[in-house]
N, C-alpha and C. Protein backbone atom coordinates (compact mmCIF):
# COMPACT_ATOMS: atom_id res chain seq x y z
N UNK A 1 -79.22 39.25 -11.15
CA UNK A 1 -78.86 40.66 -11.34
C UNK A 1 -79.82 41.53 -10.54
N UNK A 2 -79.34 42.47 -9.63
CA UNK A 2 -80.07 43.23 -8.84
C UNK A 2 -80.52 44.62 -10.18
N UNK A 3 -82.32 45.21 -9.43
CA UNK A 3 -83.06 45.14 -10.53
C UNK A 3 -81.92 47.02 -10.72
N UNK A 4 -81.55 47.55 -9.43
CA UNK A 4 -80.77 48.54 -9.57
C UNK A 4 -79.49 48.44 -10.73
N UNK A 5 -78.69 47.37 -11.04
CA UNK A 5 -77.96 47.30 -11.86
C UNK A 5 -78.46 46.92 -13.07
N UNK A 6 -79.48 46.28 -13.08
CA UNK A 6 -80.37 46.24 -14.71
C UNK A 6 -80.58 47.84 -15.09
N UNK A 7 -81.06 48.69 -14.31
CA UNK A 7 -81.50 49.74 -14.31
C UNK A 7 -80.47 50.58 -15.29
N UNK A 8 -79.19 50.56 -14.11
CA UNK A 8 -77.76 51.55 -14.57
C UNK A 8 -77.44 50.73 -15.63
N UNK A 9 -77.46 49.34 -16.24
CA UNK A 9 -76.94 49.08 -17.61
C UNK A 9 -78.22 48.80 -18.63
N UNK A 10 -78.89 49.52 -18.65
CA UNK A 10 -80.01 49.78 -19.35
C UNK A 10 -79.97 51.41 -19.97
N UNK A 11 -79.53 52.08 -19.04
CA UNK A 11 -79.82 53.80 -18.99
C UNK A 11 -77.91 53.51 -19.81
N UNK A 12 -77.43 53.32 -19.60
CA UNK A 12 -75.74 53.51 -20.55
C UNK A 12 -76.05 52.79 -21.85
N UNK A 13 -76.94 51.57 -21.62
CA UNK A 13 -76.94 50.82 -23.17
C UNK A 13 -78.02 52.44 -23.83
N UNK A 14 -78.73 52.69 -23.41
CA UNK A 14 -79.58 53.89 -24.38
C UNK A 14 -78.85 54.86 -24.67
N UNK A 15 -77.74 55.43 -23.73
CA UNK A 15 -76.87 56.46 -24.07
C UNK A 15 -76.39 56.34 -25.29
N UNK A 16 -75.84 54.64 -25.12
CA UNK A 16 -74.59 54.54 -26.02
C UNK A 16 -75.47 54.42 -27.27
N UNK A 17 -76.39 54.18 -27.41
CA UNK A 17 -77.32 53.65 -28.82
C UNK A 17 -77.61 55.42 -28.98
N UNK A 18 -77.94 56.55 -28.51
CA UNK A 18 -78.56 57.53 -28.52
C UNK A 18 -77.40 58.03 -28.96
N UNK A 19 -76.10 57.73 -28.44
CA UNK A 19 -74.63 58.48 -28.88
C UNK A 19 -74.25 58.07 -30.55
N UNK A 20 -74.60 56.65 -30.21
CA UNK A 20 -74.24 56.28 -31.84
C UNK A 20 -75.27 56.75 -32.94
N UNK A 21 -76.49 56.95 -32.58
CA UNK A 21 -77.73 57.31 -33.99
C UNK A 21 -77.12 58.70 -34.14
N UNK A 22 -76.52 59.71 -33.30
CA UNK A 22 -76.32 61.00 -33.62
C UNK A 22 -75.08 60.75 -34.33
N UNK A 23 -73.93 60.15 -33.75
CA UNK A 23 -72.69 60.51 -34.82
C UNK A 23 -73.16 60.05 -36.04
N UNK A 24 -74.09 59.17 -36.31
CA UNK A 24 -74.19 58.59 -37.39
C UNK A 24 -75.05 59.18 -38.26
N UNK A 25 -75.79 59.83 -38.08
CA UNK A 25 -76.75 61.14 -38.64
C UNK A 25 -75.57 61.93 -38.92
N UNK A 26 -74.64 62.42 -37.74
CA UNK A 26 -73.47 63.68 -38.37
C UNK A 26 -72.79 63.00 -39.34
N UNK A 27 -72.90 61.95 -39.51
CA UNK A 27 -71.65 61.35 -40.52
C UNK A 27 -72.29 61.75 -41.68
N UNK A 28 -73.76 61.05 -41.29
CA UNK A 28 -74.93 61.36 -42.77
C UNK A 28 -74.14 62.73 -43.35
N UNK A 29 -74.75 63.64 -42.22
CA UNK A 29 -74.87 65.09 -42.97
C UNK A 29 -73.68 65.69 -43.44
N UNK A 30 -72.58 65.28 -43.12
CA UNK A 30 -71.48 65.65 -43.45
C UNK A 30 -71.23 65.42 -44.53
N UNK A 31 -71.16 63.81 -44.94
CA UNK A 31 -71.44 63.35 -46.21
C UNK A 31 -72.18 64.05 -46.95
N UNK A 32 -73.33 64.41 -47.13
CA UNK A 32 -74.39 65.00 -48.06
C UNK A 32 -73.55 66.63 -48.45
N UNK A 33 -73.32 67.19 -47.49
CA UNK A 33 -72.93 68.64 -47.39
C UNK A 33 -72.00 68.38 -48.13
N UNK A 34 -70.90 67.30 -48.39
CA UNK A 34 -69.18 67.06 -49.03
C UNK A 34 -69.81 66.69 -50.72
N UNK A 35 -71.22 66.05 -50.79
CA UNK A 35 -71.45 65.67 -51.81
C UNK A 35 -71.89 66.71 -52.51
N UNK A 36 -73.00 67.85 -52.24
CA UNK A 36 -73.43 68.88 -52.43
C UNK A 36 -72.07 70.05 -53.17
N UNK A 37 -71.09 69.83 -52.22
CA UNK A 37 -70.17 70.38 -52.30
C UNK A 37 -69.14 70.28 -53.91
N UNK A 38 -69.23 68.97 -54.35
CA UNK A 38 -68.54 68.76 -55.71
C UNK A 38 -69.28 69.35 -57.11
């Protein structure tokens, strides 16, 4: 594997991990706010 393509699927694997901890925090908070809510 050329070290340029380690590079570019290194920087998308962090995106995608950086994309998923946030929806998953919004899911958190959404949840909490819906629970708060009853």
């Amino acid at each position: 594997m050329h070290s340029a393509c380690a590079g570019l699927h290194m920087a998308a694997f962090a995106r995608w991990r950086a994309f998923a901890a946030a929806s998953t925090m919004l899911d958190q908070s959404i949840g909490l706010q819906a629970r708060m809510r009853e």
